[in-house]
PDB file of N, CA and C in Angstrom:
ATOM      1  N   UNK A   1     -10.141 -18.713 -17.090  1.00  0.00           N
ATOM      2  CA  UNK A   1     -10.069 -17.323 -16.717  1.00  0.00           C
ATOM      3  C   UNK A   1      -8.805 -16.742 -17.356  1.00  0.00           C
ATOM      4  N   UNK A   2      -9.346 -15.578 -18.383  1.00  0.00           N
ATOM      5  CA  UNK A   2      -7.840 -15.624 -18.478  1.00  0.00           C
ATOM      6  C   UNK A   2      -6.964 -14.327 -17.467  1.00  0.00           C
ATOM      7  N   UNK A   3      -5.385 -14.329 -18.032  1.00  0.00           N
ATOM      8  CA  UNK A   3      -4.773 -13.240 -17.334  1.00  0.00           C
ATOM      9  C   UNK A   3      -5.734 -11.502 -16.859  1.00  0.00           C
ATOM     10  N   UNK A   4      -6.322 -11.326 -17.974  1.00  0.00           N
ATOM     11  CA  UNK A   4      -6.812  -9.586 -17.441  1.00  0.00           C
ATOM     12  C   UNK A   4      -7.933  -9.739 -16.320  1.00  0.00           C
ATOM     13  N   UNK A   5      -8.945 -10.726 -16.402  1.00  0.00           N
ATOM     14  CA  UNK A   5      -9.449 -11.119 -15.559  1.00  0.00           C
ATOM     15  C   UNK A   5      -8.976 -11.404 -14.393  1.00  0.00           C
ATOM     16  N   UNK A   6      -8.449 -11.915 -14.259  1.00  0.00           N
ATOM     17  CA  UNK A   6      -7.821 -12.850 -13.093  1.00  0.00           C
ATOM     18  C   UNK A   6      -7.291 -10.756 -12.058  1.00  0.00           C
ATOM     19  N   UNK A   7      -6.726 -10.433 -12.783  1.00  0.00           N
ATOM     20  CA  UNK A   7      -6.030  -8.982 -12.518  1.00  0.00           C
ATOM     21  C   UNK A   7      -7.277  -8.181 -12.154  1.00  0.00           C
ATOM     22  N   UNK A   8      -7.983  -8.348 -12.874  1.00  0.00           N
ATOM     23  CA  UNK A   8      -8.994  -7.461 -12.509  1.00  0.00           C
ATOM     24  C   UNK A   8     -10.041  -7.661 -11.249  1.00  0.00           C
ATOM     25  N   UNK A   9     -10.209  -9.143 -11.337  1.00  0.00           N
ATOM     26  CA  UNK A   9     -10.984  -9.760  -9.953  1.00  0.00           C
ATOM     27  C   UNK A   9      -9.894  -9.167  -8.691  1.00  0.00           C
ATOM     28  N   UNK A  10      -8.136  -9.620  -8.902  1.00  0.00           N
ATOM     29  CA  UNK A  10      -7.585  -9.201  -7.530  1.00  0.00           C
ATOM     30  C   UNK A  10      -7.511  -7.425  -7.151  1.00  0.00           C
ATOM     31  N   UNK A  11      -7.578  -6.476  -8.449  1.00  0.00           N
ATOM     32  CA  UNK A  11      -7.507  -5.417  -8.220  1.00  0.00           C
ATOM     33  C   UNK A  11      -9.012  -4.798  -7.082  1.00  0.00           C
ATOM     34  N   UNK A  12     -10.340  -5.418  -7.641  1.00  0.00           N
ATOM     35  CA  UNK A  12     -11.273  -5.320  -6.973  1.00  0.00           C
ATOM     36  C   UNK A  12     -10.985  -5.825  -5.517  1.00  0.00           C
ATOM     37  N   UNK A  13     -10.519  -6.957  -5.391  1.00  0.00           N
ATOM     38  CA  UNK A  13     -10.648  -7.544  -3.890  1.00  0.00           C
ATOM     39  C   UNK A  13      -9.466  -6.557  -3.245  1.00  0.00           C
ATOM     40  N   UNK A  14      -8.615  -6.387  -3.584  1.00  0.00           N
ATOM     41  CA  UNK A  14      -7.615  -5.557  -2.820  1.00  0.00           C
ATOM     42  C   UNK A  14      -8.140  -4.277  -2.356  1.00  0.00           C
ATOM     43  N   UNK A  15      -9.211  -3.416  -3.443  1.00  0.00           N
ATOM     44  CA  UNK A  15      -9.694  -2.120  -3.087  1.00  0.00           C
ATOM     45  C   UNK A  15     -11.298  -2.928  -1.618  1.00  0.00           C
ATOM     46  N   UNK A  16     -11.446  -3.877  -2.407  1.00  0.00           N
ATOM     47  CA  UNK A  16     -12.573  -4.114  -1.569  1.00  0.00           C
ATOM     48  C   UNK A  16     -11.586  -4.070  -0.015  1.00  0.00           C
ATOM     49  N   UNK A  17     -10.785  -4.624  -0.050  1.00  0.00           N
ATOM     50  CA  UNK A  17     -10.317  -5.248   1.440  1.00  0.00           C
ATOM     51  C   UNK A  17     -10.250  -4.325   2.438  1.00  0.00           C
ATOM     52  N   UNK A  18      -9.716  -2.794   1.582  1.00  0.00           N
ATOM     53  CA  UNK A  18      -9.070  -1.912   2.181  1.00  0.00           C
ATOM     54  C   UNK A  18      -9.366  -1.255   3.272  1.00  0.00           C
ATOM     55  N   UNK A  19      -8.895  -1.221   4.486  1.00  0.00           N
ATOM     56  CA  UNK A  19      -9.970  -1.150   5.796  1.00  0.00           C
ATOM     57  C   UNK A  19      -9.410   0.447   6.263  1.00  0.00           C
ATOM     58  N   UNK A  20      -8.911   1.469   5.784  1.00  0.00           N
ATOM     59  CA  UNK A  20      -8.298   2.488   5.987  1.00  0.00           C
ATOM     60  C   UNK A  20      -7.326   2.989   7.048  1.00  0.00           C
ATOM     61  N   UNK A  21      -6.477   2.123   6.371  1.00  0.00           N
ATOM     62  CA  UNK A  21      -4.843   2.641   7.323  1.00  0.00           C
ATOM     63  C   UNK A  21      -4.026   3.580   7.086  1.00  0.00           C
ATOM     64  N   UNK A  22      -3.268   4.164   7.785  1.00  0.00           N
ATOM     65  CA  UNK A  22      -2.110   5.577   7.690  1.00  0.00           C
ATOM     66  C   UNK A  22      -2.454   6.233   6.527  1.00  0.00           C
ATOM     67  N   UNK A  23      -3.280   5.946   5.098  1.00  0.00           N
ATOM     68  CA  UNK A  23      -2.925   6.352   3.714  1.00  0.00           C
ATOM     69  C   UNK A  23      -4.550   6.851   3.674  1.00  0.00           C
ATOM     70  N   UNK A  24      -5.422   6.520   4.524  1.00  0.00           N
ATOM     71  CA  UNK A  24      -7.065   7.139   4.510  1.00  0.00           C
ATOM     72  C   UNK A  24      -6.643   8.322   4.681  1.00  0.00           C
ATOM     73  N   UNK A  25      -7.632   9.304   3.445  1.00  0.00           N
ATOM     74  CA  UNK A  25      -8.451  10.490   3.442  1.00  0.00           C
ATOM     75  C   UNK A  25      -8.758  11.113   5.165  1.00  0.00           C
ATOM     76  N   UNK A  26      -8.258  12.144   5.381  1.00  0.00           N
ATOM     77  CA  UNK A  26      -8.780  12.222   6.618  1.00  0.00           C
ATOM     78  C   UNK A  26      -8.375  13.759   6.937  1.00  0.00           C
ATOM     79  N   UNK A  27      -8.749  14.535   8.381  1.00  0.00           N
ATOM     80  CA  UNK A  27      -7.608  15.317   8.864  1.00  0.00           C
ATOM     81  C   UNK A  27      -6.988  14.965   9.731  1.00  0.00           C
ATOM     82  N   UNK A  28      -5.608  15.203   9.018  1.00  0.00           N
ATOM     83  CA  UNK A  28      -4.035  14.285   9.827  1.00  0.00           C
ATOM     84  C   UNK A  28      -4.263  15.099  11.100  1.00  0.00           C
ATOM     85  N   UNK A  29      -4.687  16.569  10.881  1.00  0.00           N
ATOM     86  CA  UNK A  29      -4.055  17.239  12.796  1.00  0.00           C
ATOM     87  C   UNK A  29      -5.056  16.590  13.528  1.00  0.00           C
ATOM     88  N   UNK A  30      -6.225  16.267  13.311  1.00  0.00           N
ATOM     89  CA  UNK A  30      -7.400  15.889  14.828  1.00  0.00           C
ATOM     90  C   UNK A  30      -6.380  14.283  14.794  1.00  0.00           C
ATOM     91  N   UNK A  31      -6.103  13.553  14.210  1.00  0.00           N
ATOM     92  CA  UNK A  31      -4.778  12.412  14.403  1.00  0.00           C
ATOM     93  C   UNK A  31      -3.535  12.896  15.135  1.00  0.00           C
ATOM     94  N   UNK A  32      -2.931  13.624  14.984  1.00  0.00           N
ATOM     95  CA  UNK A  32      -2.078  14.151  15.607  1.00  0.00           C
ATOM     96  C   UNK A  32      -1.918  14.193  17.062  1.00  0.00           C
ATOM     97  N   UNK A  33      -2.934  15.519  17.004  1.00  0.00           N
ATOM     98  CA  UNK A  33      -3.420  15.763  18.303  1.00  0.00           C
ATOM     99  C   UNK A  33      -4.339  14.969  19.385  1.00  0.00           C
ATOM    100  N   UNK A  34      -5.030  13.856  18.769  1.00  0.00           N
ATOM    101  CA  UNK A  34      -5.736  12.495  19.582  1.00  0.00           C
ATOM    102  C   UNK A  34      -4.392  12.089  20.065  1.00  0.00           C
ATOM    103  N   UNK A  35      -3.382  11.771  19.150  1.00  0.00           N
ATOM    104  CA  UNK A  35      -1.787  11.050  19.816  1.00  0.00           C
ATOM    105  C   UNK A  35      -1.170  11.744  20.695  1.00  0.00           C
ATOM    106  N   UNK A  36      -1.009  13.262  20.928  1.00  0.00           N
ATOM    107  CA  UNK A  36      -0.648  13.900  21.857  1.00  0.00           C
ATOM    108  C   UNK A  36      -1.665  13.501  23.275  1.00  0.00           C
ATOM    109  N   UNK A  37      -2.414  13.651  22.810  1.00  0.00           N
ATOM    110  CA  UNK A  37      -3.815  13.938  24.170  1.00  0.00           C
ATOM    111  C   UNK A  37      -3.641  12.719  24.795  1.00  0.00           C
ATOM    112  N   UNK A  38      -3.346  10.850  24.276  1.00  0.00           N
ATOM    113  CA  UNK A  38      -3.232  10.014  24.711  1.00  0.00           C
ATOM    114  C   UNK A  38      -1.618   9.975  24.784  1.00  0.00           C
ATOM    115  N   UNK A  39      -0.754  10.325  25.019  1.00  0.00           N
ATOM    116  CA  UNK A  39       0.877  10.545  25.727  1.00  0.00           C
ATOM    117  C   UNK A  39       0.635  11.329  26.844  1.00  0.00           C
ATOM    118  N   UNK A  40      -0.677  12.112  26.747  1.00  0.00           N
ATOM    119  CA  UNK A  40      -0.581  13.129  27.776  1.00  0.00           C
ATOM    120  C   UNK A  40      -1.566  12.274  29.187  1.00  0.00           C
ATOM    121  N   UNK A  41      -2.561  11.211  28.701  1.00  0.00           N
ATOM    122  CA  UNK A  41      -3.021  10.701  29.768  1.00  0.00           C
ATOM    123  C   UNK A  41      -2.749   9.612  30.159  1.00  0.00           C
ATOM    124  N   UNK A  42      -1.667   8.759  29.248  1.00  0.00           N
ATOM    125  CA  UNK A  42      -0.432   7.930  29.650  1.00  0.00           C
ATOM    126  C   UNK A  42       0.382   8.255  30.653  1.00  0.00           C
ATOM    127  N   UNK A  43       0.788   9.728  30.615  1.00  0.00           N
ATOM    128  CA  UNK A  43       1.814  10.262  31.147  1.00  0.00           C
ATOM    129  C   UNK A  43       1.122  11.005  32.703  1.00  0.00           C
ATOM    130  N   UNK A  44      -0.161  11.053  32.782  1.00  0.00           N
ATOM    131  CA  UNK A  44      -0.996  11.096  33.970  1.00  0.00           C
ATOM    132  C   UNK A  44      -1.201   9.848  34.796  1.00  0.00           C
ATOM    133  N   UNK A  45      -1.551   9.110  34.198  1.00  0.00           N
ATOM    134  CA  UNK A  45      -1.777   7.758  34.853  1.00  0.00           C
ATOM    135  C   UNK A  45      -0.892   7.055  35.514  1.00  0.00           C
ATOM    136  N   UNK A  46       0.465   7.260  34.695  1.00  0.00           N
ATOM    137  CA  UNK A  46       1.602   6.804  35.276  1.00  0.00           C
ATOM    138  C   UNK A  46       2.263   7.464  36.886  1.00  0.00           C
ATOM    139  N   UNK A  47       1.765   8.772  36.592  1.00  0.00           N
ATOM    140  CA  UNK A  47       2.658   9.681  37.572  1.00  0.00           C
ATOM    141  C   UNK A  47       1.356   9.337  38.828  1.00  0.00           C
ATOM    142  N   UNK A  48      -0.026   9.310  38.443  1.00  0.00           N
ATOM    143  CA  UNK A  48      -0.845   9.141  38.938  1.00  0.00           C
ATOM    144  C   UNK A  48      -0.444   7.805  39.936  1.00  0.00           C
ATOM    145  N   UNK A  49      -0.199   7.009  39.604  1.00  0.00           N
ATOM    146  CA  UNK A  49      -0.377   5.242  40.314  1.00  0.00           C
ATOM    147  C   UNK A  49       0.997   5.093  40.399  1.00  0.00           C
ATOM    148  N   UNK A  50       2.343   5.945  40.663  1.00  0.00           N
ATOM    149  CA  UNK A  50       3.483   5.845  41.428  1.00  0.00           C
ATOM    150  C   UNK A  50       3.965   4.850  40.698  1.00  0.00           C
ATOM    151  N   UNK A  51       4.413   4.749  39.441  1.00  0.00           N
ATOM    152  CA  UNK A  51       5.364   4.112  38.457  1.00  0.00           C
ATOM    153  C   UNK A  51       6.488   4.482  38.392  1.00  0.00           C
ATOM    154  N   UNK A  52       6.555   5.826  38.417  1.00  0.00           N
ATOM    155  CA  UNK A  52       7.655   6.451  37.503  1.00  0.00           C
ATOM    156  C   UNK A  52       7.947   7.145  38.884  1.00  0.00           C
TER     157      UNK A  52
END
């Protein structure tokens, strides 16, 4: 096998692998705002069941 090969098989497996983290295509605000909405029913639950 030589070198370009070898590069080219890992370039494929790396795109293959890619399971879409922080760097996926997306809209960032419905992300955003899912993270607010779950601080906000963190922050219910807690006050809810006498933690805090």
């Amino acid at each position: 096998m030589t070198a370009q090969t070898a590069m080219a098989t890992a370039t494929a497996t790396a795109v293959r692998a890619r399971t879409g983290g922080p760097e996926s295509d997306g809209p960032k605000i419905i992300e955003h705002v899912m993270g607010w909405v779950l601080v906000a029913v963190v922050a219910m639950l807690v006050t809810r069941l006498g933690l805090l």
